[in-house]
Protein backbone atom coordinates (compact mmCIF):
# COMPACT_ATOMS: atom_id res chain seq x y z
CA UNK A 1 -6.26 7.47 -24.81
CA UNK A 2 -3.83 9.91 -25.05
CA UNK A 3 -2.93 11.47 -21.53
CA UNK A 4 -0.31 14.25 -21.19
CA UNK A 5 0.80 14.02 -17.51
CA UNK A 6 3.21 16.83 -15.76
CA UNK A 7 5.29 16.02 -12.78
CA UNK A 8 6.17 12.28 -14.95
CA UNK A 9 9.66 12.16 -13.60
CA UNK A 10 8.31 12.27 -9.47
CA UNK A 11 7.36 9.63 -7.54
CA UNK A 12 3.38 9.10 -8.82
CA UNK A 13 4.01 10.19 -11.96
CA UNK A 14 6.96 7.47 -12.39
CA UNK A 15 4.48 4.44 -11.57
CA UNK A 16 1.70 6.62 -13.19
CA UNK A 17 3.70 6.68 -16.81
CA UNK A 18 3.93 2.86 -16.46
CA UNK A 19 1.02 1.34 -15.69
CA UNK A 20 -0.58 3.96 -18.38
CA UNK A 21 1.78 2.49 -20.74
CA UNK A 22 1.08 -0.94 -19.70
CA UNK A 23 -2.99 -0.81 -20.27
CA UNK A 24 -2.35 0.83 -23.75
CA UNK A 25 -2.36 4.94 -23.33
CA UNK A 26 0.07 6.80 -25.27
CA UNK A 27 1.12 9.13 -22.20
CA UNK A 28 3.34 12.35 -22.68
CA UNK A 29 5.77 12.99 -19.68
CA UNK A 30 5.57 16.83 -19.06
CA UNK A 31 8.29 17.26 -17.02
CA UNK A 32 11.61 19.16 -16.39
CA UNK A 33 14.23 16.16 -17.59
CA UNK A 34 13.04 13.63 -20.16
CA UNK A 35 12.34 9.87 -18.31
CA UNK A 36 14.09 6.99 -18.67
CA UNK A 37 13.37 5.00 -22.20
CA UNK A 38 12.15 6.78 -25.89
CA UNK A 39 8.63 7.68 -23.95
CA UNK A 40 7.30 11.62 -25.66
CA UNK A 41 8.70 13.87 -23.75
CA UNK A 42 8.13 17.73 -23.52
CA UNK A 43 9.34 20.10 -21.40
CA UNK A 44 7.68 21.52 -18.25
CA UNK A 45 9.07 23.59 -15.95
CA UNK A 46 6.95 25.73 -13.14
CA UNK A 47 9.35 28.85 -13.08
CA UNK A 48 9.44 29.19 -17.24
CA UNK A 49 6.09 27.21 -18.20
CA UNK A 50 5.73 27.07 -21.95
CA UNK A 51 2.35 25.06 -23.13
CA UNK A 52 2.58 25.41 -26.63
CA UNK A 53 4.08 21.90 -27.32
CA UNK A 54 0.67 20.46 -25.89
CA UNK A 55 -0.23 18.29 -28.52
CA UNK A 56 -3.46 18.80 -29.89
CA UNK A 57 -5.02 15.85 -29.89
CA UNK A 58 -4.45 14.91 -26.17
CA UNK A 59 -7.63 13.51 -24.17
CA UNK A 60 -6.63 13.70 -20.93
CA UNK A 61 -4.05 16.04 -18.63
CA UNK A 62 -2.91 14.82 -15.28
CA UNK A 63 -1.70 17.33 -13.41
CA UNK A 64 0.76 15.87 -10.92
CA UNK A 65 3.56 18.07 -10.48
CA UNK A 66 4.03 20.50 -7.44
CA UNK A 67 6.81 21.82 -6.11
CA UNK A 68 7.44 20.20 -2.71
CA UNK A 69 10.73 21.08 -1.71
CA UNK A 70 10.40 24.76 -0.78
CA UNK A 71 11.85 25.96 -3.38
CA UNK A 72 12.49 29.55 -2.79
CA UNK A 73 12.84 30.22 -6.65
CA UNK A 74 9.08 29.35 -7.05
CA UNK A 75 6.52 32.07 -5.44
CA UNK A 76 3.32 30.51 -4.33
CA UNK A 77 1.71 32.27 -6.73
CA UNK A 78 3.18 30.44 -9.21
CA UNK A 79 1.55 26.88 -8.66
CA UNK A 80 -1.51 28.27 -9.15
CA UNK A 81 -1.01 29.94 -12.20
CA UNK A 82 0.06 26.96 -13.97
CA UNK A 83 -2.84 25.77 -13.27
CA UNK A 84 -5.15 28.33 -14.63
CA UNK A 85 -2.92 27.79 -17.37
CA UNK A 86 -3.64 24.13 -17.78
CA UNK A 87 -7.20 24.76 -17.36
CA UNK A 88 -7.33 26.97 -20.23
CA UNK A 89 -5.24 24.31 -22.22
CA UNK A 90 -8.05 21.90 -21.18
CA UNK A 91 -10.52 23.86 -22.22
CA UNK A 92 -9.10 25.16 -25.68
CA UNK A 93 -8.34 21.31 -26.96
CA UNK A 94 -11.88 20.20 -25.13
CA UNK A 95 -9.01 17.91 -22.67
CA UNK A 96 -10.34 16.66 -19.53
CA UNK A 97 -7.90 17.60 -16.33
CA UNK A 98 -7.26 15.66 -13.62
CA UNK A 99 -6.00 17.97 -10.80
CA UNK A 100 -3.97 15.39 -8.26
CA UNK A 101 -4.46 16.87 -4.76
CA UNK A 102 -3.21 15.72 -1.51
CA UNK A 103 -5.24 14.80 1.93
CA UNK A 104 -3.49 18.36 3.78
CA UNK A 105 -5.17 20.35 1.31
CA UNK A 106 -7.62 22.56 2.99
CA UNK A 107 -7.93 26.41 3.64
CA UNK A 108 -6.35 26.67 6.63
CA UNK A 109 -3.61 23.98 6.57
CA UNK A 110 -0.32 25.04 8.26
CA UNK A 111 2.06 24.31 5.22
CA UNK A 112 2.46 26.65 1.82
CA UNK A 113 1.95 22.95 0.15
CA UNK A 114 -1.43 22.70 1.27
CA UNK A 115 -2.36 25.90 1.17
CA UNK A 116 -1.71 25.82 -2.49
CA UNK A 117 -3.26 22.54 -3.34
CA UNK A 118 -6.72 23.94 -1.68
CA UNK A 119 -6.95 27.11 -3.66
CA UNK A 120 -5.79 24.93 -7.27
CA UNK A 121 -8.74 22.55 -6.10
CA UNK A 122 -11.30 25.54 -6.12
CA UNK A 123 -10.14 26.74 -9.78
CA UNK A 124 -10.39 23.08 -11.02
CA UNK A 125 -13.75 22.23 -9.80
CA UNK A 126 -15.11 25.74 -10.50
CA UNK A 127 -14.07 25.09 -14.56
CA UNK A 128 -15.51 21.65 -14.18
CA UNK A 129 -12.72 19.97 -14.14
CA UNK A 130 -12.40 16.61 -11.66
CA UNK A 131 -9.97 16.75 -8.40
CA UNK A 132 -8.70 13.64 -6.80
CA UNK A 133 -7.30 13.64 -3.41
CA UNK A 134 -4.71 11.10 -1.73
CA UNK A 135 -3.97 10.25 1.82
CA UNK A 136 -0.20 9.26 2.29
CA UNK A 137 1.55 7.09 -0.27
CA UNK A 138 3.49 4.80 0.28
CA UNK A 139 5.22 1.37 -1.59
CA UNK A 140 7.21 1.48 -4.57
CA UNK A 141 10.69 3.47 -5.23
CA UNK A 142 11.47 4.97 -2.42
CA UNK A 143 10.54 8.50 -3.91
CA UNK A 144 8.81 11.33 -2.25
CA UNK A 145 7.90 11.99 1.19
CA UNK A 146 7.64 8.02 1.63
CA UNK A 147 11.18 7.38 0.45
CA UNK A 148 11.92 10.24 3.64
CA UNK A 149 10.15 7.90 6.13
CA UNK A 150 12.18 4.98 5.20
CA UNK A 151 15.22 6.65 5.04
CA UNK A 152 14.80 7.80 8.39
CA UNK A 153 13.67 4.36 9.96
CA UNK A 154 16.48 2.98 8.15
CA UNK A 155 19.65 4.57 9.61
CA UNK A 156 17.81 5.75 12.86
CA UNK A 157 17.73 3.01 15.73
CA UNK A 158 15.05 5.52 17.99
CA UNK A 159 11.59 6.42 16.48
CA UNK A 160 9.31 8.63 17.80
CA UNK A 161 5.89 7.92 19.04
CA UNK A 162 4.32 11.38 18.93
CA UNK A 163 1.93 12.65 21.13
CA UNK A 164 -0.79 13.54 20.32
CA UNK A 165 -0.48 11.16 18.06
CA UNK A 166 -1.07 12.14 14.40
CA UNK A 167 -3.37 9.83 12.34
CA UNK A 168 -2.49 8.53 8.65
CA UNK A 169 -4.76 7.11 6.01
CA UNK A 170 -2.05 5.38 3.45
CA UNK A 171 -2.43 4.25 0.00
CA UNK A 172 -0.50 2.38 -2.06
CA UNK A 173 1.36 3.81 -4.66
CA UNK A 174 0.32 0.83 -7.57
CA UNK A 175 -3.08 0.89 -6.00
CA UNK A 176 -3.06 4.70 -6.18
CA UNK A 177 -2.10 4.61 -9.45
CA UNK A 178 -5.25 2.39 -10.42
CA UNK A 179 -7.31 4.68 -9.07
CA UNK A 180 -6.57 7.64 -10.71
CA UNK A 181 -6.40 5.89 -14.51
CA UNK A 182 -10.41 4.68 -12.66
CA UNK A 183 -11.68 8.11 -12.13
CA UNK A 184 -9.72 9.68 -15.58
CA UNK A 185 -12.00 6.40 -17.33
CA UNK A 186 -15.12 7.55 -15.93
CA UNK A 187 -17.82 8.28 -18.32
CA UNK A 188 -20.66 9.41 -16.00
CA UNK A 189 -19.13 11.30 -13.11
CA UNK A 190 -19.74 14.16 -10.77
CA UNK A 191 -17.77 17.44 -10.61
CA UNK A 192 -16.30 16.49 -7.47
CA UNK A 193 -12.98 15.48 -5.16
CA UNK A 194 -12.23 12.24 -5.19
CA UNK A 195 -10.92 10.86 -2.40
CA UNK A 196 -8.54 7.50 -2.39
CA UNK A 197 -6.89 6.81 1.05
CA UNK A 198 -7.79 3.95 3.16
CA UNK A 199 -10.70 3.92 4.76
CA UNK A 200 -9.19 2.92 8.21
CA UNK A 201 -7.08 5.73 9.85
CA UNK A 202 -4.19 4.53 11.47
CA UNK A 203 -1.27 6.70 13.49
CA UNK A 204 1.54 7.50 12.22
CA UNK A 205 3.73 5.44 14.80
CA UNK A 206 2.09 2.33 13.51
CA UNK A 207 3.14 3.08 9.85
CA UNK A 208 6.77 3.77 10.96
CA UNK A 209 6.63 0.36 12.86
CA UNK A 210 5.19 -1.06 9.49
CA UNK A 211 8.43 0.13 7.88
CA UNK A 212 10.76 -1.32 10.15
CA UNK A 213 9.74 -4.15 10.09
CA UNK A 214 8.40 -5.05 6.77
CA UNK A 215 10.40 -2.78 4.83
CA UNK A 216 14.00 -2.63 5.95
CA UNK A 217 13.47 -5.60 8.83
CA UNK A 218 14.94 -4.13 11.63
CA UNK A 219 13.99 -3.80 15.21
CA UNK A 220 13.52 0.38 16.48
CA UNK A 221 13.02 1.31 19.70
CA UNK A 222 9.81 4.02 19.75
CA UNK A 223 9.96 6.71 22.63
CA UNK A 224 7.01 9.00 23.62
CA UNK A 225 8.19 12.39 21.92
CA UNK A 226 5.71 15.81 22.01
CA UNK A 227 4.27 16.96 18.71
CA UNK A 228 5.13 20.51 20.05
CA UNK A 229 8.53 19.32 20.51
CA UNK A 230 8.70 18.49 16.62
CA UNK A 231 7.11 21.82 14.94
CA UNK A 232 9.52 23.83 17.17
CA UNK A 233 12.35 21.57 15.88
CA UNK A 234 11.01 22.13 12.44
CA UNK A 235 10.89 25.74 13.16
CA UNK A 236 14.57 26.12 13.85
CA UNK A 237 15.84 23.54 11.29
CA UNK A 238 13.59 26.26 8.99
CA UNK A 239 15.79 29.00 9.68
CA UNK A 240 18.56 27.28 8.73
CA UNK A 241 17.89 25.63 5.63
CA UNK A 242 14.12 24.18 4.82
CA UNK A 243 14.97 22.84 1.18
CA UNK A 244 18.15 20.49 2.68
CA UNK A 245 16.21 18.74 5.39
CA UNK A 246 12.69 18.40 3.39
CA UNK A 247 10.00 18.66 6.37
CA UNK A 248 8.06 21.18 5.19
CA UNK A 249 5.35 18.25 4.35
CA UNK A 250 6.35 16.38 7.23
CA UNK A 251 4.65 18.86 9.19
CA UNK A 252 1.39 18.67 7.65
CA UNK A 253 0.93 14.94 8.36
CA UNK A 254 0.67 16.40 12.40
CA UNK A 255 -2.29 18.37 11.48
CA UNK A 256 -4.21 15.60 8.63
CA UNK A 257 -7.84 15.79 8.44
CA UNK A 258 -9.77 12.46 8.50
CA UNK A 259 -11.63 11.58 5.56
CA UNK A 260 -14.46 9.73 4.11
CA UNK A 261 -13.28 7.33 1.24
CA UNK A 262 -15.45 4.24 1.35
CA UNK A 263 -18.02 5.99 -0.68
CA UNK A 264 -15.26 6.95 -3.57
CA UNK A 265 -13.40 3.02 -3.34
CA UNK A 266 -16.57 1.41 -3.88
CA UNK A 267 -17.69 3.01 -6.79
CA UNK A 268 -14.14 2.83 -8.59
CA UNK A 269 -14.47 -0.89 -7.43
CA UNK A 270 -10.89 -0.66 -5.77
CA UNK A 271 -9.44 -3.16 -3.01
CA UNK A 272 -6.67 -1.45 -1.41
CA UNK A 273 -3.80 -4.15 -0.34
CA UNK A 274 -2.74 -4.30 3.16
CA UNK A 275 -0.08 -2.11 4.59
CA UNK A 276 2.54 -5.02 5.32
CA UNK A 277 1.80 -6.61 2.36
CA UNK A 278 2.14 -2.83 0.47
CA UNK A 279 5.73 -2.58 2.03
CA UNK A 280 7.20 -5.28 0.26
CA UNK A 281 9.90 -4.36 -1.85
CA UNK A 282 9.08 -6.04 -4.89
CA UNK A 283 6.36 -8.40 -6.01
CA UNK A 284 9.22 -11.06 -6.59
CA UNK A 285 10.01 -10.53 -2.58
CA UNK A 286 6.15 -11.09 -2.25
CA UNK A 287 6.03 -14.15 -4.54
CA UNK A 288 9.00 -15.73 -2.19
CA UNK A 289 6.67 -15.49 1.12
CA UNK A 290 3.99 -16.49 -0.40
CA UNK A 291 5.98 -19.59 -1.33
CA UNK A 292 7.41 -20.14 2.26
CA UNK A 293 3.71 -19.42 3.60
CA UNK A 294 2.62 -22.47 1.00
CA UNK A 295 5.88 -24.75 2.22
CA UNK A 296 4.61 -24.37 5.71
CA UNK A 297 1.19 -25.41 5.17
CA UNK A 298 1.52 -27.98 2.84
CA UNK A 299 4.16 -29.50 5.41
CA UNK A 300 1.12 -29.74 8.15
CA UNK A 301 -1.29 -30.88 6.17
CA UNK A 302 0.80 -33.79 4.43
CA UNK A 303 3.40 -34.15 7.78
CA UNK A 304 5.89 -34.26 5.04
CA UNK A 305 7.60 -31.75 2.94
CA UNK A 306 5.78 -31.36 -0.16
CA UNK A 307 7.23 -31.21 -3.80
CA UNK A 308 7.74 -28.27 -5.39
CA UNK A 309 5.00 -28.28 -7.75
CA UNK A 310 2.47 -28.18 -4.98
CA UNK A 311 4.07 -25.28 -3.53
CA UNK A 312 4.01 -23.67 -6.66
CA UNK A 313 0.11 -24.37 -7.29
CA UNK A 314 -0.37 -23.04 -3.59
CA UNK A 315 0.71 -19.85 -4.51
CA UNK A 316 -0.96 -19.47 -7.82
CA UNK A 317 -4.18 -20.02 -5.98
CA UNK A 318 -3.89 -17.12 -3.39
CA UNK A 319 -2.77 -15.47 -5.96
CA UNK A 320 -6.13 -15.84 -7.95
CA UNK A 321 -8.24 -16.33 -4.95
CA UNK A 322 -6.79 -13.76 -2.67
CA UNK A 323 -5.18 -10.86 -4.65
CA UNK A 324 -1.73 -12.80 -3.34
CA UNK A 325 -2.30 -11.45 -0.34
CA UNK A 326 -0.08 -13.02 2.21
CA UNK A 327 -1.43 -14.56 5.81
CA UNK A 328 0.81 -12.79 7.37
CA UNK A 329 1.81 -14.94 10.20
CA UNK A 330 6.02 -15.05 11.14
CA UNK A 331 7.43 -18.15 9.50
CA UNK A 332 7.60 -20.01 13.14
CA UNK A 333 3.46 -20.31 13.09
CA UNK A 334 4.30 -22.38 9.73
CA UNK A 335 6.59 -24.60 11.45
CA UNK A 336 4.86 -25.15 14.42
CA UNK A 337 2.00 -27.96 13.84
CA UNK A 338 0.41 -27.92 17.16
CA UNK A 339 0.37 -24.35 16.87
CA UNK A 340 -1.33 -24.27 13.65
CA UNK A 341 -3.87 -27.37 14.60
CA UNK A 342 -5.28 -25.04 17.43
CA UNK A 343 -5.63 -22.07 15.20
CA UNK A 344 -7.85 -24.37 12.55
CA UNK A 345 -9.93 -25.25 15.64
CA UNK A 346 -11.13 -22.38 17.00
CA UNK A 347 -14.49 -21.04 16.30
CA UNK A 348 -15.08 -19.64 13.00
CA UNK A 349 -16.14 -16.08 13.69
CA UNK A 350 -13.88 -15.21 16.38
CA UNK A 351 -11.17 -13.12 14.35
CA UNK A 352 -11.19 -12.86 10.64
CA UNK A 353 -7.54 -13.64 11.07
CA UNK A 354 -8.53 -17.15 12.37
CA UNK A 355 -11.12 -17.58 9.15
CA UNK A 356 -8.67 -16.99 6.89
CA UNK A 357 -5.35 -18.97 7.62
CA UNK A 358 -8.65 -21.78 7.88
CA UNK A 359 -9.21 -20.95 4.68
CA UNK A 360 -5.94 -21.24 3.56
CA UNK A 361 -5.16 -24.54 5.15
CA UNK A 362 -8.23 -25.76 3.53
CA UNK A 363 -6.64 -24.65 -0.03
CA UNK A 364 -3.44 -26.84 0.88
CA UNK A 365 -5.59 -29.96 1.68
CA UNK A 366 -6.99 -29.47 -1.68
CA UNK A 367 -3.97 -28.96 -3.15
CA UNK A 368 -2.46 -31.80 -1.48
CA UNK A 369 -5.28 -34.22 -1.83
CA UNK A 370 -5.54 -33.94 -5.84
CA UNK A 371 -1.78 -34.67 -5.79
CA UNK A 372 0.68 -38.27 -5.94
CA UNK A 373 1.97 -37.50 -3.00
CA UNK A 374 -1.17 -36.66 -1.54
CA UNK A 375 -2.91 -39.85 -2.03
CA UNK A 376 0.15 -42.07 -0.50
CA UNK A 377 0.01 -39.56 2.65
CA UNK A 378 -3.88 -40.06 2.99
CA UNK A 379 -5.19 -43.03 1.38
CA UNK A 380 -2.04 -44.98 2.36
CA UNK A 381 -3.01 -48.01 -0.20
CA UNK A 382 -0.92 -51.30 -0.23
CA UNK A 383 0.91 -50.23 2.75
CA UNK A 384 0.51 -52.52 6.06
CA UNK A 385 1.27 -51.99 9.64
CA UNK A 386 1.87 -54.13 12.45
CA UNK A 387 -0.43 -54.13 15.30
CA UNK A 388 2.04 -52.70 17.90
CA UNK A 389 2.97 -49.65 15.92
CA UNK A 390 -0.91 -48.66 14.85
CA UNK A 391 -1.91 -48.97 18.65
CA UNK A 392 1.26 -46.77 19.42
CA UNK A 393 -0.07 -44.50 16.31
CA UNK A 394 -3.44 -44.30 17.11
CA UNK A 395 -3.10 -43.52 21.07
CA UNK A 396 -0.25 -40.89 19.94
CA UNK A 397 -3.05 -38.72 17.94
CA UNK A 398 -5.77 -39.34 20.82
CA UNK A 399 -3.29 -37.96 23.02
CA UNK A 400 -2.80 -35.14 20.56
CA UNK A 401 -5.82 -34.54 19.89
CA UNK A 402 -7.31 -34.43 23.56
CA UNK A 403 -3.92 -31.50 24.12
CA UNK A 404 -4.81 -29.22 21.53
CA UNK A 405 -8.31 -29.50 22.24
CA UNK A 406 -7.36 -28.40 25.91
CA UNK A 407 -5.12 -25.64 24.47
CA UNK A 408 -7.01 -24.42 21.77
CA UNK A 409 -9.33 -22.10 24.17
CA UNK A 410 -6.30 -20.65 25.54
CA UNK A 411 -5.19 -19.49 22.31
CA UNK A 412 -8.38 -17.52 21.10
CA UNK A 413 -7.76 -14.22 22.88
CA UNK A 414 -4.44 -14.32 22.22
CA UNK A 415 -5.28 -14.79 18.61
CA UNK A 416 -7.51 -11.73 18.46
CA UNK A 417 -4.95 -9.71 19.99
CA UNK A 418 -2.66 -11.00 17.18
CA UNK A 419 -4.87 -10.85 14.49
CA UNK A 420 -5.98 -7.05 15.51
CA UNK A 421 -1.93 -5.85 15.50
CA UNK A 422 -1.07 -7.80 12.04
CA UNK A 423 -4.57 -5.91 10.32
CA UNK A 424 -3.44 -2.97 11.89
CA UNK A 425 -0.34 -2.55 9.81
């Protein structure tokens, strides 16, 4: 397919242009400076548009870019024509658009951005073209109004937890990504916005907590801080300069409407990853927990360090099995074995957190069982033990036994409350 896709240069249209690559589209960065690499490039510029390089024979536009820095040089009149104008494009070379729309688009959102995006929506879905909406994105280069977050949770030791406090469904930029190249592949489809956000909304002091501490690791102090307090801040940062500080869509996350998007995931079949796992820098970074996660486990099961290779395998399998979605848990749960016996014994059903580091430790033991080492730790053949020192070993795991059994009920709640905070971000 060939896909012609404006805004290629921002922060969607960067991952966009690569994964389209990667699945076999010839894509066509419209944009105002060629990308990186020999990709087709043609010039497109809001404030001198010029269509007529179009080629002819493109299947699908993606219309991505928007101007989101206030640029005083571009009327709001403006966006919107280009858009009529890529409709008619559409139309003339029997294209299908994709119009990519954001989650603060509706008709009377607070921001110019929004604004904007509502009224483009109407003349897409009017020509029959499809829309497709997204709640906050986040992972990836730190581009766009994410890469603003992190900067400021990065050199600012004091966060804000507003009040009211504003509610955020995020997506994940790759996951994003997969969605629109889902809806742009559908054959049978209605004339209708798309919506991909998580289905869960969380608030917005949770995903700034999510940054800290999975993204740039560092501990921030939140303070209670009035959303009033903000806008008026905004207001008078405005009157300065609104291009040089960028809040313009900062503002519109205090005012997000919730939406519906269980209905639009499960018929593009799409699994959205987990916040914390979504912050990650890189999938390499995400590869070397998943390796510590399998170190840890494998060491309880076996009460030894295991080799390499089993490690390896361990991760390969949640990879498969789980998406290589990571547990979760701080590395001192992995190094703690009476810790991790009582989480194994309590009641399946309790927390899905508890039924799925079972699960996992149930993967090592099968890992570890169809291994050399495995078989010397459990079958123990040809070795012999004196009488004195299996009594001793025996009584010692009796004793064990009968302590985490005693302890285990103590640790349920406090595993819920655990579980609940880790699913929350």
């Amino acid at each position: 397919m060939k896909i012609l896709l404006t805004g290629a240069t921002g922060y969607i249209g960067t991952h966009f242009r690569e994964k389209a690559v990667t699945c076999g589209h010839e894509v066509v960065a419209a944009s105002r400076h060629p990308p990186p690499g020999d990709s087709p490039w043609i010039l497109f510029d809001l404030k001198a548009l010029d269509l007529s390089q179009v080629p002819c024979d493109t299947d699908l536009i993606v219309h991505l870019a928007a101007n989101t820095t206030a640029d005083e040089g571009i009327a709001e009149t403006t966006e919107i024509e280009v858009a009529d104008a890529l409709i008619d494009v559409a139309h003339r070379i029997h294209a299908r658009l994709v119009f990519i729309s954001s989650q603060v688009a509706y008709a009377g959102a607070p921001t110019a951005y929004g604004r904007i995006k509502w009224q483009i929506e109407r003349r897409v879905l009017k020509a029959g073209s499809l829309v497709i909406r997204l709640g906050l994105v986040y992972g990836g280069r730190e581009m766009g109004l994410f890469g603003t977050l992190v900067r400021l949770v990065r050199v600012s030791p004091i966060l804000p937890v507003f009040i009211p406090s504003p509610m955020v469904q995020p997506i994940h930029v790759d996951d994003c990504v997969a969605g629109i190249l889902a809806v742009s592949e559908l054959t049978n489809y209605e004339r209708r916005v798309y919506v991909l956000a998580s289905a869960r909304p969380i608030s917005i002091t949770k995903f700034l907590s999510a940054i800290a501490r999975h993204r740039v690791k560092k501990i921030r102090l939140f303070i209670p801080v009035p959303v009033l307090f903000i806008r008026l801040l905004i207001r008078g940062l405005s009157l300065i300069s609104y291009t040089s500080f960028g809040l313009a869509r900062l503002e519109s996350l205090f005012v997000l409407p919730p939406v519906d998007t269980a209905r639009d995931l499960n018929e593009l079949g799409l699994k959205l990853r987990t916040l914390s796992a979504g912050m990650l820098v890189s999938d390499h970074n995400r590869r070397r927990l998943l390796l510590e996660e399998g170190l840890g486990l494998l060491t309880y099961v076996l009460r030894t360090q295991p080799r390499g290779v089993l490690v390896r395998r361990y991760a390969r399998m949640i990879e498969t099995m789980r998406d290589g979605q990571l547990a979760g848990w701080r590395g001192w749960v992995y190094r703690s074995p009476i810790l991790l016996a009582c989480l194994e014994r309590i009641q399946s059903g309790v927390h899905p957190v508890a039924d799925d580091l079972r699960w996992r430790i149930g993967a090592a033991t099968l890992i570890a069982e169809a291994s050399v080492q495995g078989f010397d730790r459990f079958l123990a053949m040809g070795k012999r033990t004196r009488v004195p020192i299996a009594i001793f070993m025996v009584g010692r795991v009796v004793v064990a036994e009968v302590f985490i059994l005693l302890l285990t009920p103590l640790l349920a709640p406090l595993l819920w409350l655990i579980g609940r905070q880790r699913n929350s971000t």
